[in-house]
Protein backbone atom coordinates (compact mmCIF):
# COMPACT_ATOMS: atom_id res chain seq x y z
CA UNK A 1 69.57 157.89 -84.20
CA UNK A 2 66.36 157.90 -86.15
CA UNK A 3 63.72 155.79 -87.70
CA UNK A 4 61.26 156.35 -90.36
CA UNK A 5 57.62 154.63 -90.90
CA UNK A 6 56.42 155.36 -94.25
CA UNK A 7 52.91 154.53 -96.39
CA UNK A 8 51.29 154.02 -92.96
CA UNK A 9 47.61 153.33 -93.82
CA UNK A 10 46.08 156.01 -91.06
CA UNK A 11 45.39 159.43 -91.69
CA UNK A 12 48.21 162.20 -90.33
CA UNK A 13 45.61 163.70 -88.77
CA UNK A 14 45.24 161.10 -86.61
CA UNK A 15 48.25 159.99 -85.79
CA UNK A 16 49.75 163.45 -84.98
CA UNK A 17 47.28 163.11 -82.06
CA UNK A 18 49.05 160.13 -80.74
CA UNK A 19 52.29 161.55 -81.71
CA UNK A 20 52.39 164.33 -79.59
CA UNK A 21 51.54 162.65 -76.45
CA UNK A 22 55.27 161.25 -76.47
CA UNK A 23 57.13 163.91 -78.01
CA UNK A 24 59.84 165.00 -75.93
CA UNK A 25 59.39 162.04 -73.57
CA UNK A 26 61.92 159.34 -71.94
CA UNK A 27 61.70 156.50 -74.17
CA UNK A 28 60.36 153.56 -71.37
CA UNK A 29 57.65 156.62 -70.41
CA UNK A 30 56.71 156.62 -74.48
CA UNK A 31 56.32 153.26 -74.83
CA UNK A 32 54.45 153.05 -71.54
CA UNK A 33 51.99 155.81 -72.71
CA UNK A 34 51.61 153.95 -76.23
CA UNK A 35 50.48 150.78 -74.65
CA UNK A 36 48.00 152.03 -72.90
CA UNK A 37 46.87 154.46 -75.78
CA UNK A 38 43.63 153.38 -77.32
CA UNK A 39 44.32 154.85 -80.63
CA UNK A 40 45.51 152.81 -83.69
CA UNK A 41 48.69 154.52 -84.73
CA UNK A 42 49.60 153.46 -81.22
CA UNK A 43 50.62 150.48 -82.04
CA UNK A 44 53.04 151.45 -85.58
CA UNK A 45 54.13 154.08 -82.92
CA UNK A 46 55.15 151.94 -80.80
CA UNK A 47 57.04 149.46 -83.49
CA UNK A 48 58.71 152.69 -84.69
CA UNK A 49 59.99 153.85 -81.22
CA UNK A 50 61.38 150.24 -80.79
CA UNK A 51 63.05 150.40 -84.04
CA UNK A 52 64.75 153.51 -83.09
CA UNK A 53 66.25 152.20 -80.14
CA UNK A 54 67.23 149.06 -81.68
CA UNK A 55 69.26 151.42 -84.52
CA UNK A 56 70.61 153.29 -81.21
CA UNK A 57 72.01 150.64 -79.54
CA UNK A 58 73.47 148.80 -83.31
CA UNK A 59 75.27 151.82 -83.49
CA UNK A 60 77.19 151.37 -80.07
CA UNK A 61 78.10 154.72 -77.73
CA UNK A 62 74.78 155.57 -76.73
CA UNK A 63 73.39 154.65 -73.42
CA UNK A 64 69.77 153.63 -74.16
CA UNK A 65 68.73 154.00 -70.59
CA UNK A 66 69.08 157.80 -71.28
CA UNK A 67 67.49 158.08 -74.37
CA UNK A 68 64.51 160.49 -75.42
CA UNK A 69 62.53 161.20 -78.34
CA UNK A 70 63.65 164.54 -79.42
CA UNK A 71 61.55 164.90 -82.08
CA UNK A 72 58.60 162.77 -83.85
CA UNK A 73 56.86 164.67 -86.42
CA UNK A 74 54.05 163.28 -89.03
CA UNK A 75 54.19 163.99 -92.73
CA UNK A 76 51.09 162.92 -95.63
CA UNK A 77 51.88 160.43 -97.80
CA UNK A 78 50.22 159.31 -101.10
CA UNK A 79 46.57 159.69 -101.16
CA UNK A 80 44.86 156.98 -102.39
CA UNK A 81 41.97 157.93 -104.37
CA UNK A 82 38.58 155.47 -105.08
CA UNK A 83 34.61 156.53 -106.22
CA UNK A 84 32.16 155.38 -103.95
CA UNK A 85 28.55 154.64 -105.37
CA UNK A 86 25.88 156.65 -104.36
CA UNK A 87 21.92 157.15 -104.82
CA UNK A 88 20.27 158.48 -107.79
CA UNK A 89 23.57 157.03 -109.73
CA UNK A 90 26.04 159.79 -108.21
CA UNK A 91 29.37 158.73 -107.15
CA UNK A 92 31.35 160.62 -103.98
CA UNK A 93 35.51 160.54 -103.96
CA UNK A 94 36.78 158.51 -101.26
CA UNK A 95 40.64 159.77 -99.74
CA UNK A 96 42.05 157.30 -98.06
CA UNK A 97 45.29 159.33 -97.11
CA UNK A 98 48.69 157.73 -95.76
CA UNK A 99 51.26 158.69 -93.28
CA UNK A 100 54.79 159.29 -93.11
CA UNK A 101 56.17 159.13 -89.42
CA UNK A 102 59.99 159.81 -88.64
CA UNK A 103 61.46 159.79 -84.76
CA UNK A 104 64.57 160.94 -84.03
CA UNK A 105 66.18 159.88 -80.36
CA UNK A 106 68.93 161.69 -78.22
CA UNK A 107 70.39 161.30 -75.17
CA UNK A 108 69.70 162.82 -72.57
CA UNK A 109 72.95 164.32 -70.55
């Protein structure tokens, strides 16, 4: 049971700090910890996580109550690349980089 967020608009730097707050936890703990998380990729984290169960429990067999996230790892995506103007007629590059984010849940026996 997994589920995949990808071209997320926040650097993976940034949300691999969320990320590995939950890793490894129950899933009600995960989203508990995400709600309260005052981070931005808290709140795609927390869509994700809820996706994953939802895919868990379409699938039939699996008793959500005893589900964790076994692993939820961040990958870069497509960097998008602009020129900012600066003084004296310079110009800087500007990264704005993306994030692929894939969970995978198991249950715990």
């Amino acid at each position: 049971m997994h589920a995949s967020l990808q071209f997320l608009r926040i650097s993976p730097r940034k949300v691999r700090l969320v990320a590995d707050l939950v890793r490894g936890k129950n899933v009600e703990e995960a989203l508990n910890i995400l709600q309260f998380t005052s981070k931005s990729s808290a709140k795609p984290l927390a869509k994700l996580v809820k996706s994953a169960v939802a895919n868990a429990d379409q699938k039939g067999g699996v008793n959500v109550d005893k589900l964790f996230l076994k692993t939820i790892f961040v990958d870069g995506g497509p960097v998008i690349k602009r020129f900012m103007p600066r003084a004296m007629g310079r110009a800087t590059p500007v990264r704005h980089r993306t994030s692929h984010v894939t969970v995978t849940l198991d249950q715990r026996s």
